[in-house]
PDB file of N, CA and C in Angstrom:
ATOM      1  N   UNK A   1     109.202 135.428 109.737  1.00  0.00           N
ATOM      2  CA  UNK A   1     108.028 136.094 109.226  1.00  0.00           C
ATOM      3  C   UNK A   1     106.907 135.065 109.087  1.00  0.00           C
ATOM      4  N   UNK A   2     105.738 135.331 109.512  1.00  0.00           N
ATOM      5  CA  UNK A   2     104.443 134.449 109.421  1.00  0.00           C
ATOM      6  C   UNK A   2     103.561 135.469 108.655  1.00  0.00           C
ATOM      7  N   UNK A   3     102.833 134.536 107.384  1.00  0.00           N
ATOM      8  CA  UNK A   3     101.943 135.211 106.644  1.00  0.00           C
ATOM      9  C   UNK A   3     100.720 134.416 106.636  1.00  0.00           C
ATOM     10  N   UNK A   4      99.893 135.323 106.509  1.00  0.00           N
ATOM     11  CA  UNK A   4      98.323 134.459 106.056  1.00  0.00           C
ATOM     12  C   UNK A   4      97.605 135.172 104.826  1.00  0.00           C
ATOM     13  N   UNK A   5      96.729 133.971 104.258  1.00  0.00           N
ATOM     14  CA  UNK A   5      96.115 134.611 103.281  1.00  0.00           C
ATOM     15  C   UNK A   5      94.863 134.449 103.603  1.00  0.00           C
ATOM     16  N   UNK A   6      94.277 135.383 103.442  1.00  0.00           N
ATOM     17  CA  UNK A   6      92.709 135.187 103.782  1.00  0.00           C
ATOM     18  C   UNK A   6      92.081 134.889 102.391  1.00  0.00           C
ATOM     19  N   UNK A   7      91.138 133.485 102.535  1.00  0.00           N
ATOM     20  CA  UNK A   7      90.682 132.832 101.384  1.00  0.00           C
ATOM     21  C   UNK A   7      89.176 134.009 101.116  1.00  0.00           C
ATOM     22  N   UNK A   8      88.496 134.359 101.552  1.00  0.00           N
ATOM     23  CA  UNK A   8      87.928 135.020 100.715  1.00  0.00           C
ATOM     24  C   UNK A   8      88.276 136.016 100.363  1.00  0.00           C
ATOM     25  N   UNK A   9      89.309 136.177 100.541  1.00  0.00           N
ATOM     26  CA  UNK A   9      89.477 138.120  99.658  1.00  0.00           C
ATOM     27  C   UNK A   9      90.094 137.414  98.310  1.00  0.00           C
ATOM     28  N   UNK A  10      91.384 136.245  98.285  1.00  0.00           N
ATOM     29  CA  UNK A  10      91.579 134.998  97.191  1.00  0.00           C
ATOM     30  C   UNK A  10      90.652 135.271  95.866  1.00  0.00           C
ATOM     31  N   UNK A  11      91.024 135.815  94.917  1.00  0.00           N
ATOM     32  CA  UNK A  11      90.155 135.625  92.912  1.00  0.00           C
ATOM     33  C   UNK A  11      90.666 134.712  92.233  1.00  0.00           C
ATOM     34  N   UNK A  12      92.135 134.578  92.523  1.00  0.00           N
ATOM     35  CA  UNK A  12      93.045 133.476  92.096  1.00  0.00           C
ATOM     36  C   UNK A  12      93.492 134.373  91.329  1.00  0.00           C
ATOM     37  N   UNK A  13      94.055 135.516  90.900  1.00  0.00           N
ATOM     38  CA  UNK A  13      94.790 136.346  89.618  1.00  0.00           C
ATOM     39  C   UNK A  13      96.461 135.566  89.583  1.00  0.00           C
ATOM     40  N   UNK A  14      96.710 135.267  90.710  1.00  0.00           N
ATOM     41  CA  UNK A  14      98.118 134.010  90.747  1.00  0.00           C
ATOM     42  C   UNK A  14      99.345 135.219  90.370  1.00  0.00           C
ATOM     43  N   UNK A  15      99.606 136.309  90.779  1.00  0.00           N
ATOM     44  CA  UNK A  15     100.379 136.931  90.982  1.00  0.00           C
ATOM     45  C   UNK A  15     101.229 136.829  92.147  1.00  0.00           C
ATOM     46  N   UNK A  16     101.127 136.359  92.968  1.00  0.00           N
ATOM     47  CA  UNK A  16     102.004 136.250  93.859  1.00  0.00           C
ATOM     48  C   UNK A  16     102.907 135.046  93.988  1.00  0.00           C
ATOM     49  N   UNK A  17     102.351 133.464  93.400  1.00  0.00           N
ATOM     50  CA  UNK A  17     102.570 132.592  93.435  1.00  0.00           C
ATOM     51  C   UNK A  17     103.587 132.493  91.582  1.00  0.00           C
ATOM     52  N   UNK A  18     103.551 133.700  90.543  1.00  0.00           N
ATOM     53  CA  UNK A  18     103.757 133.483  89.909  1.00  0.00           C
ATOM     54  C   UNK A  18     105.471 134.858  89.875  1.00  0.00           C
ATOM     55  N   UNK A  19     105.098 135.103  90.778  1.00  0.00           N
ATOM     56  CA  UNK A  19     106.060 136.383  90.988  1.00  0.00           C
ATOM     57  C   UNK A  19     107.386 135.558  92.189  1.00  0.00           C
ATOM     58  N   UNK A  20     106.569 134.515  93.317  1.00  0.00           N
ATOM     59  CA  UNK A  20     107.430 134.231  94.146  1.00  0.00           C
ATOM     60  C   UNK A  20     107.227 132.401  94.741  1.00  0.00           C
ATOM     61  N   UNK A  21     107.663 131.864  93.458  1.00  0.00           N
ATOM     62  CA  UNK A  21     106.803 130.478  93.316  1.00  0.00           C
ATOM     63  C   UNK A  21     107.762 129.938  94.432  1.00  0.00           C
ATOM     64  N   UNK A  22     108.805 130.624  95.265  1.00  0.00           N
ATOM     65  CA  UNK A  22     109.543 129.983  96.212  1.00  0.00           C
ATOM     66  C   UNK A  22     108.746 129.493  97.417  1.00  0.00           C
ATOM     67  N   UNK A  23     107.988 130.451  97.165  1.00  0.00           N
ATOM     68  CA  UNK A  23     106.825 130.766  98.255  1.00  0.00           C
ATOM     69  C   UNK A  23     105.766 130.211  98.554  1.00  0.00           C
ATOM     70  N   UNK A  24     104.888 130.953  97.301  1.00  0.00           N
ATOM     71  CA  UNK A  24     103.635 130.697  97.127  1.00  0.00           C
ATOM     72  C   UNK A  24     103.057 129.799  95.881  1.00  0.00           C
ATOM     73  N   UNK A  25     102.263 128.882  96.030  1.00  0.00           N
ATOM     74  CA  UNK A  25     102.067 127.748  95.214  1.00  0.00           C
ATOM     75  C   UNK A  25     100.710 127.944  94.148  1.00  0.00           C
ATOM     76  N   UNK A  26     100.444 127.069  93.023  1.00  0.00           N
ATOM     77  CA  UNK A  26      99.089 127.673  92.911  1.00  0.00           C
ATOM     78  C   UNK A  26      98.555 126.141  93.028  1.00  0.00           C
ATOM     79  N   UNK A  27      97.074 125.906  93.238  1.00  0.00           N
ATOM     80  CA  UNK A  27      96.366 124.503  92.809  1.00  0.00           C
ATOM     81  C   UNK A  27      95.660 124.297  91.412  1.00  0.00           C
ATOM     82  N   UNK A  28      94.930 123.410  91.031  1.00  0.00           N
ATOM     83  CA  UNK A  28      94.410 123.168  90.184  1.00  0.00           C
ATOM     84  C   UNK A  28      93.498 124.399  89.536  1.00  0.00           C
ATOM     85  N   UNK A  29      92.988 125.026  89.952  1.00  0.00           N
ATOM     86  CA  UNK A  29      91.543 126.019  90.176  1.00  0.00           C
ATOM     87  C   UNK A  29      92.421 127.215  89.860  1.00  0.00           C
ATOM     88  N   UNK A  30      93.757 127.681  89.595  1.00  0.00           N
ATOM     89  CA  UNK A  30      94.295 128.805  89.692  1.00  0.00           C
ATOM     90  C   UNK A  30      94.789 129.666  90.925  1.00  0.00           C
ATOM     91  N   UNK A  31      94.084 129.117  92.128  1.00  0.00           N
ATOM     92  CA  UNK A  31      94.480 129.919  93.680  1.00  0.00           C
ATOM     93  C   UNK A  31      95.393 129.464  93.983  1.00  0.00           C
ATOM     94  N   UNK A  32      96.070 130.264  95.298  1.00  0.00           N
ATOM     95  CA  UNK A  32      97.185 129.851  96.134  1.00  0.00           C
ATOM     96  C   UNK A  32      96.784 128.803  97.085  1.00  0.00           C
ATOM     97  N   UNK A  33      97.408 127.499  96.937  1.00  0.00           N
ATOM     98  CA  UNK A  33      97.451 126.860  97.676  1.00  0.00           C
ATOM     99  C   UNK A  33      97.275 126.993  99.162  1.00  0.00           C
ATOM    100  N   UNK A  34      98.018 127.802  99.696  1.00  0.00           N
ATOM    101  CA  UNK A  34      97.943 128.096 101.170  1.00  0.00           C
ATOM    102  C   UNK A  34      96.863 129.099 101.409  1.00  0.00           C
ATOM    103  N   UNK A  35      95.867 129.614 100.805  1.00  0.00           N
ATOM    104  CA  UNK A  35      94.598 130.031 100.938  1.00  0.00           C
ATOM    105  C   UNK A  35      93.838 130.091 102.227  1.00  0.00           C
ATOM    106  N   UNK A  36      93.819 130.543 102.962  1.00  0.00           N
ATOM    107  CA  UNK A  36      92.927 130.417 103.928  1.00  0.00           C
ATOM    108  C   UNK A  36      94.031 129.659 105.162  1.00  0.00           C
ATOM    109  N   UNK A  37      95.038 129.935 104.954  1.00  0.00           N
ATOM    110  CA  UNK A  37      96.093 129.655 105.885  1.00  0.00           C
ATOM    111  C   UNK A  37      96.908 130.536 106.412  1.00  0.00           C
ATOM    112  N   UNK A  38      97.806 130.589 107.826  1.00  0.00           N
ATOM    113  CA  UNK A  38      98.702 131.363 108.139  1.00  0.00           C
ATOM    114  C   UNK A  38      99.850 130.230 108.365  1.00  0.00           C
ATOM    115  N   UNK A  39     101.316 130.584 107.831  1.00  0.00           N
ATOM    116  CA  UNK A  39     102.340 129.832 107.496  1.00  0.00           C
ATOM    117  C   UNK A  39     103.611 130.558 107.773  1.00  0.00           C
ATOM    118  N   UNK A  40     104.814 129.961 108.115  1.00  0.00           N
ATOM    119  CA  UNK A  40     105.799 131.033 108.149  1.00  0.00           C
ATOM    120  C   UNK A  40     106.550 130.872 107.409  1.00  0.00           C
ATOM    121  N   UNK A  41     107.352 132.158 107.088  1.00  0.00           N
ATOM    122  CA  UNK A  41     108.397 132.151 105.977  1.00  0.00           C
ATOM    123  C   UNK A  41     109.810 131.798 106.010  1.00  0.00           C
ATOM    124  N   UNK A  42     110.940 131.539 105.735  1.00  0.00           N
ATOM    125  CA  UNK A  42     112.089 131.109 106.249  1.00  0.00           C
ATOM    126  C   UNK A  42     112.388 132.625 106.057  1.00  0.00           C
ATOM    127  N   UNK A  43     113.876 133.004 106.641  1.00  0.00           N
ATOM    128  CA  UNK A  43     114.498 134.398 106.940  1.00  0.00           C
ATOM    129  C   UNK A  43     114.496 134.521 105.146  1.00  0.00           C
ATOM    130  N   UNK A  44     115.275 133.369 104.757  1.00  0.00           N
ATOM    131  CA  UNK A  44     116.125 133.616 103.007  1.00  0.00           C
ATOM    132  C   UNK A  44     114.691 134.328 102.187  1.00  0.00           C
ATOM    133  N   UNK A  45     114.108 133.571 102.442  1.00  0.00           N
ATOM    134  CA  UNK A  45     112.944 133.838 101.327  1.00  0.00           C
ATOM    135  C   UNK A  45     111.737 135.309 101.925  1.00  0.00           C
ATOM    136  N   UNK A  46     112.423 136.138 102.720  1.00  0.00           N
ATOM    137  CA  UNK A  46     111.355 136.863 103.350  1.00  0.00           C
ATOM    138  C   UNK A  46     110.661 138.186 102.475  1.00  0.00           C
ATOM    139  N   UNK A  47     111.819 138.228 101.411  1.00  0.00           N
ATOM    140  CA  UNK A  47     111.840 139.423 100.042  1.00  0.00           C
ATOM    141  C   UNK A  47     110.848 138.496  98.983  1.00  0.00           C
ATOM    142  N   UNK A  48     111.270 137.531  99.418  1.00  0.00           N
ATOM    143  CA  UNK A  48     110.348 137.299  97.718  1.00  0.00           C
ATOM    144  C   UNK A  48     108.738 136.726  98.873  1.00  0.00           C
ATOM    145  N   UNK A  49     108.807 137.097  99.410  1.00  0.00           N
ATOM    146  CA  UNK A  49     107.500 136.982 100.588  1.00  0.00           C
ATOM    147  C   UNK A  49     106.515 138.207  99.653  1.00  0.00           C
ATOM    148  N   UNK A  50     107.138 139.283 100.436  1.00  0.00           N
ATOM    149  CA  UNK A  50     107.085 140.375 100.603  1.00  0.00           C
ATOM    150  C   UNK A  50     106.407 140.489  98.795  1.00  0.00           C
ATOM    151  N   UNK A  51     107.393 140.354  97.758  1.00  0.00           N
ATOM    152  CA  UNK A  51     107.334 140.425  96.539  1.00  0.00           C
ATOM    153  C   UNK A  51     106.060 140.224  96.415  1.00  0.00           C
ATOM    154  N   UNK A  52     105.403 138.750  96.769  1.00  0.00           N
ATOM    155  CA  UNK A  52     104.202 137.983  96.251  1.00  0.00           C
ATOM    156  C   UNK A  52     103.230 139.146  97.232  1.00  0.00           C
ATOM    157  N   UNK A  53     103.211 139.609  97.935  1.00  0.00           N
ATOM    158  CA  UNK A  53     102.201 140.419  99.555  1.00  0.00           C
ATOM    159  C   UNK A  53     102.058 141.522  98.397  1.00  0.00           C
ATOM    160  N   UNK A  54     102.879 142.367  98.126  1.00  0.00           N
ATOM    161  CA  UNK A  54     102.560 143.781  97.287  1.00  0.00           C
ATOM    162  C   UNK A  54     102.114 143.311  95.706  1.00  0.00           C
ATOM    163  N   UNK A  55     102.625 142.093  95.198  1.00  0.00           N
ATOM    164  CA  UNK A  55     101.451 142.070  93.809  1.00  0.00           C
ATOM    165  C   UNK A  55     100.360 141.438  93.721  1.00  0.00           C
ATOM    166  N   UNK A  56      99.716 141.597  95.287  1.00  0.00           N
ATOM    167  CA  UNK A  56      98.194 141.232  95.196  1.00  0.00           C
ATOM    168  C   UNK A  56      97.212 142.096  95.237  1.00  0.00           C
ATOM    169  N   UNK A  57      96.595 141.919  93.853  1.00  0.00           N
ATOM    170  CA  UNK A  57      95.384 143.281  93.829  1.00  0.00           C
ATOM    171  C   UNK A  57      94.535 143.132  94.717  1.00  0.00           C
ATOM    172  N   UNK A  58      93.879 142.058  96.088  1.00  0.00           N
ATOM    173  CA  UNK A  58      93.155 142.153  96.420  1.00  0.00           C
ATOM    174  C   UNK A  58      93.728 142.273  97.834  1.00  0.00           C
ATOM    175  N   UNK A  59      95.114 142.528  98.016  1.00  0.00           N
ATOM    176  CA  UNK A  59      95.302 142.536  99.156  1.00  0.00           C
ATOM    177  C   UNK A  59      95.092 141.587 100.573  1.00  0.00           C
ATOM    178  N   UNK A  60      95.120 140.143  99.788  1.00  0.00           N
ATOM    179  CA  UNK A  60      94.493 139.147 100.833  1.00  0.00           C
ATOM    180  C   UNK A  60      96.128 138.643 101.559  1.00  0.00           C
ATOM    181  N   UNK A  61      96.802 138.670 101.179  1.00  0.00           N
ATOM    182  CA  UNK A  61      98.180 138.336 102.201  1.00  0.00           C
ATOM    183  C   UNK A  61      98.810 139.560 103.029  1.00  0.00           C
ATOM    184  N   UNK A  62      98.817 139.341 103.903  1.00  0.00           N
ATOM    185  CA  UNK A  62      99.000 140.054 105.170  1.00  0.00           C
ATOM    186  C   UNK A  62     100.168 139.005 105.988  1.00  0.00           C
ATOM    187  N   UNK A  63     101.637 139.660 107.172  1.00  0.00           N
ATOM    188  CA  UNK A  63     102.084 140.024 107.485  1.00  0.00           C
ATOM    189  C   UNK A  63     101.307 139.893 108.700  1.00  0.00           C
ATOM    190  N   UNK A  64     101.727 138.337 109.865  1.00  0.00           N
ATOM    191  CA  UNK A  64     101.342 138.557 110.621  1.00  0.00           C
ATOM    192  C   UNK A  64     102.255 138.434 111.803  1.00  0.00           C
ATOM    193  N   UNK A  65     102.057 138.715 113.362  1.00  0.00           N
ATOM    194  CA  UNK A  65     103.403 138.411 114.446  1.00  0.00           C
ATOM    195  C   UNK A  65     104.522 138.783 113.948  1.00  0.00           C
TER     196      UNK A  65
END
C-alpha cells in the first residue's frame, strides 16, 4: 500500500498519527511528518494505515497505486 498526504489540506488535528503512531509521525508544529509526501506502507501495518486515512477530518491522506 502507498499513501500520500497532501500538505495543504494538513491543520495538524494529529489524529491519525495519534490513532496509528506505527505509521504516522507528528513534528514539532503538531503535523504529520510525512506531509506533503507519498510513502509506502508495509503489508503488517496496512489496518492501522487505513485507521489513521478514516480519522482525518480533512481528508488529506489518500490511498494511492
Amino acid at each position: 500500500m502507498r499513501i500520500a498526504i497532501n500538505e495543504a489540506l494538513c491543520s495538524g488535528h494529529g489524529r491519525c498519527y495519534v490513532l496509528a503512531p506505527e505509521v504516522y509521525t507528528a513534528d514539532d508544529e503538531g503535523f504529520v511528518v510525512q506531509r506533503g509526501t507519498e510513502f509506502d506502507v508495509p503489508a503488517e501495518l496496512e489496518e492501522k494505515a487505513r485507521i489513521g486515512l478514516e480519522a482525518c477530518p480533512e481528508g488529506c491522506i489518500s490511498i494511492v497505486g
